[in-house]
C-alpha atoms as a PDB file:
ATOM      1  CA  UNK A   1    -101.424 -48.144 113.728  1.00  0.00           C
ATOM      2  CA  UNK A   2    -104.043 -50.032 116.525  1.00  0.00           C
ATOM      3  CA  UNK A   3    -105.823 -48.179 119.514  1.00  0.00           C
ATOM      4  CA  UNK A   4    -105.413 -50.937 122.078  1.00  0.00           C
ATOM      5  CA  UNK A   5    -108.735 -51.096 124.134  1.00  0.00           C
ATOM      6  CA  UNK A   6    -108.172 -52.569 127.322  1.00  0.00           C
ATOM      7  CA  UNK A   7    -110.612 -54.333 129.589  1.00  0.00           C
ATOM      8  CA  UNK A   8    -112.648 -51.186 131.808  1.00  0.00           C
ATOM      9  CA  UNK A   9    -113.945 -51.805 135.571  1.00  0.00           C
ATOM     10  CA  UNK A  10    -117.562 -52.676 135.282  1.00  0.00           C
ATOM     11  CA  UNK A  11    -119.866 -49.752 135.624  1.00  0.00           C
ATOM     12  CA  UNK A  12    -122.518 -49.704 138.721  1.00  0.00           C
ATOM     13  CA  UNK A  13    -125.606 -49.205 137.179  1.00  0.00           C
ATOM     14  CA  UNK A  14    -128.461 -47.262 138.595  1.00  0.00           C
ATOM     15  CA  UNK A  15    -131.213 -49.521 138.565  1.00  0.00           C
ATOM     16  CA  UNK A  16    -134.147 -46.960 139.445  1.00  0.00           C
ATOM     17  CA  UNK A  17    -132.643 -45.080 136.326  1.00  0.00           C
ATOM     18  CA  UNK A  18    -130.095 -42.769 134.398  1.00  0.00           C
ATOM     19  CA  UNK A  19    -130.781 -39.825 137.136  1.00  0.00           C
ATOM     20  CA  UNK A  20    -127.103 -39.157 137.451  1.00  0.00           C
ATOM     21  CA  UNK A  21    -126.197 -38.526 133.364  1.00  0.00           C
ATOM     22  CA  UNK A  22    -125.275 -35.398 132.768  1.00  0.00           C
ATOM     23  CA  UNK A  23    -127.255 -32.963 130.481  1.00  0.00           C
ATOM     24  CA  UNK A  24    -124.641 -31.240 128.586  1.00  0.00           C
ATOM     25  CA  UNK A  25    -124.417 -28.568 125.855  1.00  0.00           C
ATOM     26  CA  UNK A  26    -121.996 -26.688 124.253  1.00  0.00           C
ATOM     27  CA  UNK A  27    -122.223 -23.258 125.174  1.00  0.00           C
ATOM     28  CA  UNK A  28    -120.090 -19.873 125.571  1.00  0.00           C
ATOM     29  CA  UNK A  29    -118.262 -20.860 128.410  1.00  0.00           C
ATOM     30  CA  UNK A  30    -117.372 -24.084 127.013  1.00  0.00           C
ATOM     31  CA  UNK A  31    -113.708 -25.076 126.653  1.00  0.00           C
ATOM     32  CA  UNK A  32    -112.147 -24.530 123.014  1.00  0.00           C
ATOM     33  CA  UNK A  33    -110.870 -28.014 122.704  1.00  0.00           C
ATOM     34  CA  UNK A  34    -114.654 -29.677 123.094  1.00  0.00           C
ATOM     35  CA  UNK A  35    -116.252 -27.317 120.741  1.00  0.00           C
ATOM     36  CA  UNK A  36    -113.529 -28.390 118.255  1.00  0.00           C
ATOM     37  CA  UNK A  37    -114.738 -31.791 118.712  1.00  0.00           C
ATOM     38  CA  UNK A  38    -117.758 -31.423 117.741  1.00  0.00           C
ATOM     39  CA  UNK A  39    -116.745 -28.462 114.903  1.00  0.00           C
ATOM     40  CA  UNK A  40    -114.345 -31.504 113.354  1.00  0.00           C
ATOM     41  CA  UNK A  41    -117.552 -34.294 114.264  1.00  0.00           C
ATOM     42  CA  UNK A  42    -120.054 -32.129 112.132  1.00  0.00           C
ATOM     43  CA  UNK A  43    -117.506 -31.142 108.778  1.00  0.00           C
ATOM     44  CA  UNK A  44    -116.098 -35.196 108.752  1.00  0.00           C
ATOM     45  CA  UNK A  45    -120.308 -35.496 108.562  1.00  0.00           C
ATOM     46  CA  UNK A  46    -120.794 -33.565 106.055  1.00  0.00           C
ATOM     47  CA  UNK A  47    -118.191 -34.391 103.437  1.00  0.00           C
ATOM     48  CA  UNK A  48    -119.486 -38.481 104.520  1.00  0.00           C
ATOM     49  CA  UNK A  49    -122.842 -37.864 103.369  1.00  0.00           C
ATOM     50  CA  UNK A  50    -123.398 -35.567  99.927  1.00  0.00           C
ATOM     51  CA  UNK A  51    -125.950 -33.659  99.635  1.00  0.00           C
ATOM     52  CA  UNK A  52    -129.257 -34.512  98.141  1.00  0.00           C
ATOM     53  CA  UNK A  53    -131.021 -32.815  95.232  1.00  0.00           C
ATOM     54  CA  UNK A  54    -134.215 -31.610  97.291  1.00  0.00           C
ATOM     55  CA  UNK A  55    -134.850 -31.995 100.943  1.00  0.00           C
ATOM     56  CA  UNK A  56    -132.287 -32.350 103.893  1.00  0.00           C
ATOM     57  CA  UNK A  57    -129.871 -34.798 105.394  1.00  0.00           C
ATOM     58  CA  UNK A  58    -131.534 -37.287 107.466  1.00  0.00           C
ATOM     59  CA  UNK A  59    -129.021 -39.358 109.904  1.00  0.00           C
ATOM     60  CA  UNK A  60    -129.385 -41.525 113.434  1.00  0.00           C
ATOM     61  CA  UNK A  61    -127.442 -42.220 116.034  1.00  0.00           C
ATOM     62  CA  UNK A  62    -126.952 -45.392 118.325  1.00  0.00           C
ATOM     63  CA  UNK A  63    -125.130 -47.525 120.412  1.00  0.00           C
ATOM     64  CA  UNK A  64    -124.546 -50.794 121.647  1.00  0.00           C
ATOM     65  CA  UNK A  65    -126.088 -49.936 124.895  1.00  0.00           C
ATOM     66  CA  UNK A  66    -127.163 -47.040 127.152  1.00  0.00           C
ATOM     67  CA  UNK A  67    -124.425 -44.850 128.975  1.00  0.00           C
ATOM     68  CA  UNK A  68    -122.532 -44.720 125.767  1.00  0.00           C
ATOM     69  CA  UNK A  69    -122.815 -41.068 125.341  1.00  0.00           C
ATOM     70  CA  UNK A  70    -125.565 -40.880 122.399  1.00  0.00           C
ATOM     71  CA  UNK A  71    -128.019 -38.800 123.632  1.00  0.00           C
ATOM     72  CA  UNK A  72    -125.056 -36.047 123.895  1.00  0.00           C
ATOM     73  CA  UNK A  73    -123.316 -36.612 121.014  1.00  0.00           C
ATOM     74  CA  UNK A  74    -126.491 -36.269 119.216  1.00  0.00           C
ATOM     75  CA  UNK A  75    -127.877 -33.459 120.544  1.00  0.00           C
ATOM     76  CA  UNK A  76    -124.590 -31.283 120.451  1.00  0.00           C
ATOM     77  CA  UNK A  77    -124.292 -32.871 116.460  1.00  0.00           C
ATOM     78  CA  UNK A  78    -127.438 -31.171 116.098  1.00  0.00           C
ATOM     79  CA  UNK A  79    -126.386 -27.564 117.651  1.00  0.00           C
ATOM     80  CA  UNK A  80    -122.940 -27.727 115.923  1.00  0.00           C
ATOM     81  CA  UNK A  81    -124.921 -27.806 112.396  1.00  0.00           C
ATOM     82  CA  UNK A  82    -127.522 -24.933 113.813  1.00  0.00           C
ATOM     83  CA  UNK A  83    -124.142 -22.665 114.592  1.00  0.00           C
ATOM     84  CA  UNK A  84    -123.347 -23.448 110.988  1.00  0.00           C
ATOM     85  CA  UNK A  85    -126.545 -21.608 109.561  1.00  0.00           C
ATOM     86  CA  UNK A  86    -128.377 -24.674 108.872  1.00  0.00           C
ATOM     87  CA  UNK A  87    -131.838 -25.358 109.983  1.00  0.00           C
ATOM     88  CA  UNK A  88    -131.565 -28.497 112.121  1.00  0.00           C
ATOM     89  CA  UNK A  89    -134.310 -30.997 114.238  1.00  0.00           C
ATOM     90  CA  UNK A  90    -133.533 -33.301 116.882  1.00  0.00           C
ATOM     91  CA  UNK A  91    -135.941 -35.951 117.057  1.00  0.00           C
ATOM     92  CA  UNK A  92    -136.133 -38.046 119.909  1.00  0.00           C
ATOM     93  CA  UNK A  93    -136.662 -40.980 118.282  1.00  0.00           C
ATOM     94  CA  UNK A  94    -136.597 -42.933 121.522  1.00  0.00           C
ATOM     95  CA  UNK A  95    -139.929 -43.405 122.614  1.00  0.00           C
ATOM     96  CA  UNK A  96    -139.773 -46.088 125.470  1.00  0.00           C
ATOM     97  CA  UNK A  97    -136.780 -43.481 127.431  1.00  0.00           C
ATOM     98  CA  UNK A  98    -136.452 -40.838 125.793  1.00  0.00           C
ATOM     99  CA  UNK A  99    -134.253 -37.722 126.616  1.00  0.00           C
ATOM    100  CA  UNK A 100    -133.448 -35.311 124.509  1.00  0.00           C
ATOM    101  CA  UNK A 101    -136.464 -32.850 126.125  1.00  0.00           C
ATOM    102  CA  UNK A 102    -133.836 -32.622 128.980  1.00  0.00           C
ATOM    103  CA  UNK A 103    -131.253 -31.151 127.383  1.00  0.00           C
ATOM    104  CA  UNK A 104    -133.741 -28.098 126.946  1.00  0.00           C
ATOM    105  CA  UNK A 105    -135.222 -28.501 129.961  1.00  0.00           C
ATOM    106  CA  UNK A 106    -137.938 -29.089 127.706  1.00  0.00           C
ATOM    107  CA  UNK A 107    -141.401 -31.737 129.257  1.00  0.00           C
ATOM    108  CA  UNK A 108    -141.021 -34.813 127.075  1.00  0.00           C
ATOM    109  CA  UNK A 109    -144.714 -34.387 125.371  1.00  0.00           C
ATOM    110  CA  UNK A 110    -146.438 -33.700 123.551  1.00  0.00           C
ATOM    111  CA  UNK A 111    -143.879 -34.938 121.333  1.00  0.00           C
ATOM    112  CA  UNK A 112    -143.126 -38.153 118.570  1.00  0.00           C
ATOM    113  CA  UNK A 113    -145.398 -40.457 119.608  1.00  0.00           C
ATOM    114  CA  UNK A 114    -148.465 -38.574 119.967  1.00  0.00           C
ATOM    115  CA  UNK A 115    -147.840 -37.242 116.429  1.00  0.00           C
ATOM    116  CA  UNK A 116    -147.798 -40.916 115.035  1.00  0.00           C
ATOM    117  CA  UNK A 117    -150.498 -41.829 116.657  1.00  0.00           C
ATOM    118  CA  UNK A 118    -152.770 -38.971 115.257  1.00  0.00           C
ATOM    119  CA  UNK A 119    -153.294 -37.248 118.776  1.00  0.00           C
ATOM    120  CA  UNK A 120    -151.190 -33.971 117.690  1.00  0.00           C
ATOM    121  CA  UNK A 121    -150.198 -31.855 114.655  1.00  0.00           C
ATOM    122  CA  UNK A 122    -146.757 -31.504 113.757  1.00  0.00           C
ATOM    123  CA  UNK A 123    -146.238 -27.891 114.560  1.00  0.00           C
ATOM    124  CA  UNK A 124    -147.928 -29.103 117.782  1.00  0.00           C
ATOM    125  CA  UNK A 125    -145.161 -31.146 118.522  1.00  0.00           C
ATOM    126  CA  UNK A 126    -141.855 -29.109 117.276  1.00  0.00           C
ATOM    127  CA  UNK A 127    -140.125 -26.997 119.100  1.00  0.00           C
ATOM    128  CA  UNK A 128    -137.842 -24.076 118.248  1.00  0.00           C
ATOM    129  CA  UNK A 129    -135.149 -23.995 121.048  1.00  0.00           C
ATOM    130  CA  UNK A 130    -134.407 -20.789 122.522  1.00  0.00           C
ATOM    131  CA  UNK A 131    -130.610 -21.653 122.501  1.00  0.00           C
ATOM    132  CA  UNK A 132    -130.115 -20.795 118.373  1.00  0.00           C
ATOM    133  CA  UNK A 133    -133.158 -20.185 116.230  1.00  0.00           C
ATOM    134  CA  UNK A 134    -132.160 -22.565 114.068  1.00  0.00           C
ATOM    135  CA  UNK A 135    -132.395 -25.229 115.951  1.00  0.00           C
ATOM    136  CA  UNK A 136    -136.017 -27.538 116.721  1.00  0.00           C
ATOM    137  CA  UNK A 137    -136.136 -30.797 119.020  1.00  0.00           C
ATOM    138  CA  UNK A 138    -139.493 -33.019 118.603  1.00  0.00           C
ATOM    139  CA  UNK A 139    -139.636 -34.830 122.111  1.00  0.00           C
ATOM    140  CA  UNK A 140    -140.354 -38.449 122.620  1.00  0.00           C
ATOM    141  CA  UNK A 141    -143.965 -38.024 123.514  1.00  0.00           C
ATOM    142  CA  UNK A 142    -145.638 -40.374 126.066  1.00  0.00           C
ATOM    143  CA  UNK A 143    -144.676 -43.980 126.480  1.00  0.00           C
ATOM    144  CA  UNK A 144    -146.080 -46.235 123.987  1.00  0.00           C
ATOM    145  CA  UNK A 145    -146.230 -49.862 124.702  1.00  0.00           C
ATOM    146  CA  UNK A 146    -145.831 -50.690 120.908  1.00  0.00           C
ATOM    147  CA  UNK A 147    -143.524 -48.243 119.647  1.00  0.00           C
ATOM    148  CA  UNK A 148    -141.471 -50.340 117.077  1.00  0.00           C
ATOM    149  CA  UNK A 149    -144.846 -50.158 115.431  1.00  0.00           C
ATOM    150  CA  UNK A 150    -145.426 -46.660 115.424  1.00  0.00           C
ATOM    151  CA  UNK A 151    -141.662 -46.124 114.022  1.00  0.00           C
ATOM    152  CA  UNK A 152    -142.217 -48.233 111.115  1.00  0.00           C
ATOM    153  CA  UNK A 153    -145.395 -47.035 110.419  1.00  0.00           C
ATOM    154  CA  UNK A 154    -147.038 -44.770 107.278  1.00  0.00           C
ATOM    155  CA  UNK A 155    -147.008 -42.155 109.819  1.00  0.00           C
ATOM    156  CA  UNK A 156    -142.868 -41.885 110.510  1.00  0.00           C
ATOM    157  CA  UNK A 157    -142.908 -42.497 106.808  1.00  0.00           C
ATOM    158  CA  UNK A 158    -144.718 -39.277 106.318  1.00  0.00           C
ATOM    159  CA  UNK A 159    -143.324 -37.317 108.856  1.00  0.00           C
ATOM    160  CA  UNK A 160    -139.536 -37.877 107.663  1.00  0.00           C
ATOM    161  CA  UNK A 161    -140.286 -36.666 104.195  1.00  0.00           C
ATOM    162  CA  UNK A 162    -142.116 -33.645 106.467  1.00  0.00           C
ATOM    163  CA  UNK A 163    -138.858 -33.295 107.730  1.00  0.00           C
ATOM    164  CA  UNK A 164    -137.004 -32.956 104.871  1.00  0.00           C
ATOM    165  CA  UNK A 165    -138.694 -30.459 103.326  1.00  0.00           C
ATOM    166  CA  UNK A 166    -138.675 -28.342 106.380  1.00  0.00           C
ATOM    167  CA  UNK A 167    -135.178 -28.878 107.411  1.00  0.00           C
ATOM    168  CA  UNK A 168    -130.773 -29.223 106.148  1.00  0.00           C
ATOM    169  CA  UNK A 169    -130.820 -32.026 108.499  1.00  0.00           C
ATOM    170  CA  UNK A 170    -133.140 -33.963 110.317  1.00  0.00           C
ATOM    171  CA  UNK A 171    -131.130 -35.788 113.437  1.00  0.00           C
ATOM    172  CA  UNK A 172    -132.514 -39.040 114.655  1.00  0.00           C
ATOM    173  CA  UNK A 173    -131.921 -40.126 118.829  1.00  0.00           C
ATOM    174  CA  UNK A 174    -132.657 -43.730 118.515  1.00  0.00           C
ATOM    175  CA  UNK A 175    -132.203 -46.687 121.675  1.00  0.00           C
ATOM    176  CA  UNK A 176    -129.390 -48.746 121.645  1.00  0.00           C
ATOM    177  CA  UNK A 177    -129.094 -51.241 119.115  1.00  0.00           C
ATOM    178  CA  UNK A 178    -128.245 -54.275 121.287  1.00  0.00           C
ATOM    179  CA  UNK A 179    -131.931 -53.385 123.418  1.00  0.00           C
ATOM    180  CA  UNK A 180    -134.763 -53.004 121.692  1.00  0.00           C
ATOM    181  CA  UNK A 181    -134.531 -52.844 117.507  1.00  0.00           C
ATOM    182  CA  UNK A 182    -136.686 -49.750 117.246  1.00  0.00           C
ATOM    183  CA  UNK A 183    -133.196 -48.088 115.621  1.00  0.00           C
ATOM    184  CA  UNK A 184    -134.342 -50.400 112.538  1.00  0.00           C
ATOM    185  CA  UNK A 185    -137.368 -49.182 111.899  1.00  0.00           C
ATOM    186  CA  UNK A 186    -136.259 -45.676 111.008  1.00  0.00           C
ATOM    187  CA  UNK A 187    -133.102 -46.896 108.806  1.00  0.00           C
ATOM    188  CA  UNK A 188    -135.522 -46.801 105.657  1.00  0.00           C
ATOM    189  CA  UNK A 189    -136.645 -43.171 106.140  1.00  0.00           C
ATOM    190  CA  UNK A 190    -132.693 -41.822 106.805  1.00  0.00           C
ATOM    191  CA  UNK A 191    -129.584 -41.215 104.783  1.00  0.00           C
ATOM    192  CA  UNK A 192    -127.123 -42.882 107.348  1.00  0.00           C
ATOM    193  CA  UNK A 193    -126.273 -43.617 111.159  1.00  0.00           C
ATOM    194  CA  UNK A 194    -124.123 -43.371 113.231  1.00  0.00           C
ATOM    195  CA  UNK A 195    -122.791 -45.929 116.005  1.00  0.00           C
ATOM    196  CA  UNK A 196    -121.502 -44.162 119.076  1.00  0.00           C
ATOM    197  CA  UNK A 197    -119.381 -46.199 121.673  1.00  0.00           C
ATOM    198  CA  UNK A 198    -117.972 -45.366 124.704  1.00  0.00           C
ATOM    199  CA  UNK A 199    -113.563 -45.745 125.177  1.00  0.00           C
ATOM    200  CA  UNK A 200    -112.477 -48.150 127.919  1.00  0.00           C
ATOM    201  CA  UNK A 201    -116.071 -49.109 128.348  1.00  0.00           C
ATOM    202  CA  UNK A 202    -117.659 -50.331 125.194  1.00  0.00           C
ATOM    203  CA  UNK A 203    -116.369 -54.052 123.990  1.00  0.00           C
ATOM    204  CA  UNK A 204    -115.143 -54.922 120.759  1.00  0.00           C
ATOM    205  CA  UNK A 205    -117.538 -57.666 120.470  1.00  0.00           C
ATOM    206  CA  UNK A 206    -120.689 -55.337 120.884  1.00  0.00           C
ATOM    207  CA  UNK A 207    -119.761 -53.339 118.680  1.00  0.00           C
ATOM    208  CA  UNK A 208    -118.903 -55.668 116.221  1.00  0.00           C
ATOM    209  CA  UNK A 209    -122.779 -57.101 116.792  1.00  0.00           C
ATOM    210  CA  UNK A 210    -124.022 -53.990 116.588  1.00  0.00           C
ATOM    211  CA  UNK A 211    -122.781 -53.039 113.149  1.00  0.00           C
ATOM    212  CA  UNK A 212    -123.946 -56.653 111.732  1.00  0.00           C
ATOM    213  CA  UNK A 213    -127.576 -55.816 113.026  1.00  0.00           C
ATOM    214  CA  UNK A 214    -127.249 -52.602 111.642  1.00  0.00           C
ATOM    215  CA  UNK A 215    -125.904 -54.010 107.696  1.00  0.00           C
ATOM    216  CA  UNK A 216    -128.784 -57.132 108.294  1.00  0.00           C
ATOM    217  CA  UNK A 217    -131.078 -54.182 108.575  1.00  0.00           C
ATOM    218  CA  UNK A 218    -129.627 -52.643 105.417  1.00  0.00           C
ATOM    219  CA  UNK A 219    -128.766 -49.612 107.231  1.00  0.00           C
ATOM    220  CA  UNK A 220    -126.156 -47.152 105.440  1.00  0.00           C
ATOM    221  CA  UNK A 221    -123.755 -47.406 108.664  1.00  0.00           C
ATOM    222  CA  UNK A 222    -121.074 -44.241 107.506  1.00  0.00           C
ATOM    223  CA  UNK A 223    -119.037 -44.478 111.040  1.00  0.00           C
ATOM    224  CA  UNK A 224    -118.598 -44.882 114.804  1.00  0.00           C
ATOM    225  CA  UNK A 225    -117.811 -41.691 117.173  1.00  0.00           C
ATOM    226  CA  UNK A 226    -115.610 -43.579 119.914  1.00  0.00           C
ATOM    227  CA  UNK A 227    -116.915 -41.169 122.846  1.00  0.00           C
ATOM    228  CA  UNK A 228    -114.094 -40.096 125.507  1.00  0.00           C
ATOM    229  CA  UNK A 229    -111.327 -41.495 123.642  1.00  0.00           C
ATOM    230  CA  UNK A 230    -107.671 -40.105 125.065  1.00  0.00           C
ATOM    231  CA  UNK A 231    -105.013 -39.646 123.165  1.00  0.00           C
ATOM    232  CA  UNK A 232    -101.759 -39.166 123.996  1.00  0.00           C
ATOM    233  CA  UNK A 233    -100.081 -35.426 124.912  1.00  0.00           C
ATOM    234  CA  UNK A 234     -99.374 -33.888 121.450  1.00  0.00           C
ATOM    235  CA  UNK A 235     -97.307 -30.847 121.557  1.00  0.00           C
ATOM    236  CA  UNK A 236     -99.609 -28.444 120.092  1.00  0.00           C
ATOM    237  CA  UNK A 237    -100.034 -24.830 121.729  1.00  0.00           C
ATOM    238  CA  UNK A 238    -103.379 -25.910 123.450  1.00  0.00           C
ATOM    239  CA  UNK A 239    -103.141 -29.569 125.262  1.00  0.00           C
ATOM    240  CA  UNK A 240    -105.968 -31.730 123.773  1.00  0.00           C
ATOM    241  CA  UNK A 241    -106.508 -34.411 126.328  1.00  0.00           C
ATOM    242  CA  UNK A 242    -109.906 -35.863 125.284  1.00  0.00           C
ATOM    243  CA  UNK A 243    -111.084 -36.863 121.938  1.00  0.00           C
ATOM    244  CA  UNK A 244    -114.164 -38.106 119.886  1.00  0.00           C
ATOM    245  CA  UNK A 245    -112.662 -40.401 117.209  1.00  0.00           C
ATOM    246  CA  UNK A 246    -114.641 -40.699 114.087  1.00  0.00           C
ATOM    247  CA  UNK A 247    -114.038 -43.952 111.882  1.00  0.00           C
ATOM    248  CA  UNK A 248    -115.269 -44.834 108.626  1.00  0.00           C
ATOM    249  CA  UNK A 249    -116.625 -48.631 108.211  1.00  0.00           C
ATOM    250  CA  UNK A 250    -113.723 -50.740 108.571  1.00  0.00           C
ATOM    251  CA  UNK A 251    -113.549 -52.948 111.680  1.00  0.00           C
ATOM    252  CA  UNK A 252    -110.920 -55.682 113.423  1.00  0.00           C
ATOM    253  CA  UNK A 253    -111.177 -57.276 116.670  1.00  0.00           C
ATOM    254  CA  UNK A 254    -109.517 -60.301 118.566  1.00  0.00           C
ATOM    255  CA  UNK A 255    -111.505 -60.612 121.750  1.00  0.00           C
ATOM    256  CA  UNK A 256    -114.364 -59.165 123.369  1.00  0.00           C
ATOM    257  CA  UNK A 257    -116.684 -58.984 126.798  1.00  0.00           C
ATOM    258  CA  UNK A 258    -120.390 -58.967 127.574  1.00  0.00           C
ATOM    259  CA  UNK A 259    -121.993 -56.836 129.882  1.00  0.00           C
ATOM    260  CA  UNK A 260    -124.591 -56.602 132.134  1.00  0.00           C
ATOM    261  CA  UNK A 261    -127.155 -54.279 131.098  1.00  0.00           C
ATOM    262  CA  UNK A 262    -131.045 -53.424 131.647  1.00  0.00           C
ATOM    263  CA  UNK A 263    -133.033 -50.843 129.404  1.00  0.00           C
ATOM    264  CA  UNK A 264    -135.600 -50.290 131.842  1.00  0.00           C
ATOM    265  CA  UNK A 265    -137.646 -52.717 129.529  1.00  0.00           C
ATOM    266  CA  UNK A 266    -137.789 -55.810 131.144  1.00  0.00           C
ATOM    267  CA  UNK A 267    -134.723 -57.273 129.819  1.00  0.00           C
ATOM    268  CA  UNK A 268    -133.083 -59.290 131.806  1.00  0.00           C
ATOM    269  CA  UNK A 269    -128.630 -58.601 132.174  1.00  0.00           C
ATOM    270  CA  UNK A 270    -126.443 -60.192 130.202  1.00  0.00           C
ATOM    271  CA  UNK A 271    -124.002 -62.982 130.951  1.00  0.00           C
ATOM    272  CA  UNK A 272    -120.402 -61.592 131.922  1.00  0.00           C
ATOM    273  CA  UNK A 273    -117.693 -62.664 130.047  1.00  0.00           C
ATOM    274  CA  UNK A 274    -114.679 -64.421 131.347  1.00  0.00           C
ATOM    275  CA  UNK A 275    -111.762 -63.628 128.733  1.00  0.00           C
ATOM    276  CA  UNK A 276    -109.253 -61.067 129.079  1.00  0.00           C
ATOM    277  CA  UNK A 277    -110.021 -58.825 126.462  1.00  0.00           C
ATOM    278  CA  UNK A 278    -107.171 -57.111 124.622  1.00  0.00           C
ATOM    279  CA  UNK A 279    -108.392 -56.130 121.005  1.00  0.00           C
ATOM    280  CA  UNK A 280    -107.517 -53.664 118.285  1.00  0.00           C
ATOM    281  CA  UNK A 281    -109.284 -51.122 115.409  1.00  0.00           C
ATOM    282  CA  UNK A 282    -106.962 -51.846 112.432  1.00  0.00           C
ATOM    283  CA  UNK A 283    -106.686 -48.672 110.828  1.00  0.00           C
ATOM    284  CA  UNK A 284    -108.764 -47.711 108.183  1.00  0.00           C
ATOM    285  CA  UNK A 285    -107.488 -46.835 104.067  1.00  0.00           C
ATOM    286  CA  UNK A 286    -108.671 -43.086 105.102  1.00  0.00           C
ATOM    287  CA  UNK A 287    -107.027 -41.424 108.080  1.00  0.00           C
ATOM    288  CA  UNK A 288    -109.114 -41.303 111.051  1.00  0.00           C
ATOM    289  CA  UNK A 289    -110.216 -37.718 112.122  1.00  0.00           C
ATOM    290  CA  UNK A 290    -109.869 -36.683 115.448  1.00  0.00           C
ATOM    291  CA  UNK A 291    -112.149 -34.852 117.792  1.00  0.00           C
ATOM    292  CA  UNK A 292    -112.542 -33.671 121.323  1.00  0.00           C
ATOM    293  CA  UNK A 293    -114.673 -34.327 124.702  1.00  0.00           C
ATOM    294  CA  UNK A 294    -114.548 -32.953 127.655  1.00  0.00           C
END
């Protein structure tokens, strides 16, 4: 079987920032078939990654670029496991544009980088959510102008086994791979990642370049959430119309694009692409579970 991905409009991209993303969480009120998503997200997670003797489960997630849907996916990940029973953090490991505060309607510090940097204790800096008591977010702190330093410092070093001891899982928001390489500096302190792309929108070729930066970095890459992927009708007794599609390492493509995309840290836009793009995921040994978005 191949998911044909076929060549999306180009996005308009707000250049005085991401004000119009969407803060979302899962909630009461929230349909049954998104919550399933996520439900089937967190259990193909947790048979991909055993369990360690002592301490938690440490994972990232990234993408090629912004706009992919990270920030969400990680951030519901992290509330899924907290519905579960299991004591979960969210750090927002993104300390140049960080978000995650947001989704809590949280202020963004004191937070990550003012704990590296000696400024604040940890219990200074964590913060139990008041949507499940088992969940904690750690917000990105103030804007460092060297914080690739700070994440491969002693200091994360520390703080991660901190973590661990504290927490089942300890949920990394990192920047996209393809920007900055700050997701590299955390890969020796976690368990795994996880690359999150966006359907009809992400290119074959990115992601294909961001899993080799990933494996040069020696990261344990255990799958890609394809964000907003739609299936067809099925004729089940609820209509699923939006999915997140989880795939273990195994990749194929033909063609690809470039796009043209800022970070908000000086980076000048890529050079478009002028192929036609038609490419294909061969699929994997293991079938590919399925999951939701709204």
């Amino acid at each position: 079987m191949k998911i044909k991905l076929f060549p999306p409009k180009k996005r308009k991209i707000n250049e005085n920032g991401p004000s119009h993303r969407k803060d979302y969480l899962l909630n009461d009120k929230t349909p049954f078939d998104i919550t399933e998503a996520f439900r089937n997200l967190k259990a193909t997670i947790s048979v991909s990654v055993p369990k360690r003797e002592s301490g938690g489960i440490s994972l990232f997630l990234t993408s090629a670029y912004p706009e992919d849907g990270k920030t969400t996916v990680t951030v519901n990940l992290g509330l899924m496991f907290a519905l579960s029973d299991m004591k979960v953090v969210i750090v927002d490991a993104d300390i140049r544009k960080g978000r995650v505060a947001k989704f809590f309607k949280h202020r963004s510090s004191p937070g990550l980088s003012e704990y590296l940097s000696g400024q604040n204790s940890l219990d200074e800096v964590l913060v139990q959510s008041d949507i499940n008591e088992n969940l904690y977010f750690m917000p990105c702190g103030t804007h460092s102008p060297k914080p690739y330093e700070l994440l491969e410092s002693d200091a994360m070093k520390g703080l991660s086994e901190k973590l661990r001891e504290k927490f089942d899982y300890v949920i990394y928001d990192t920047p996209p791979v393809l920007v900055v390489s700050d997701a590299i500096a955390i890969a020796p302190n976690v368990d795994g990642a996880i690359l999150v792309c966006r359907h009809m929108s992400s290119y074959m070729n990115d992601i294909s370049r961001s899993l080799q930066a990933l494996e040069m970095g020696k990261v344990n890459v255990i799958g890609t959430v394809v964000n907003g992927y739609e299936a067809e009708k099925v004729n089940y007794s609820r209509g699923y119309k939006k999915y997140y599609y989880y795939a273990k390492k195994k990749y194929g493509y033909k063609r690809g694009y470039g796009r043209g995309y800022g970070y908000g840290y000086g980076y000048g836009p890529r050079v478009e692409s002028e192929e036609k793009a038609e490419t294909a995921v061969e699929k994997t040994e293991e079938e590919p579970q399925e999951t939701k978005e709204n």
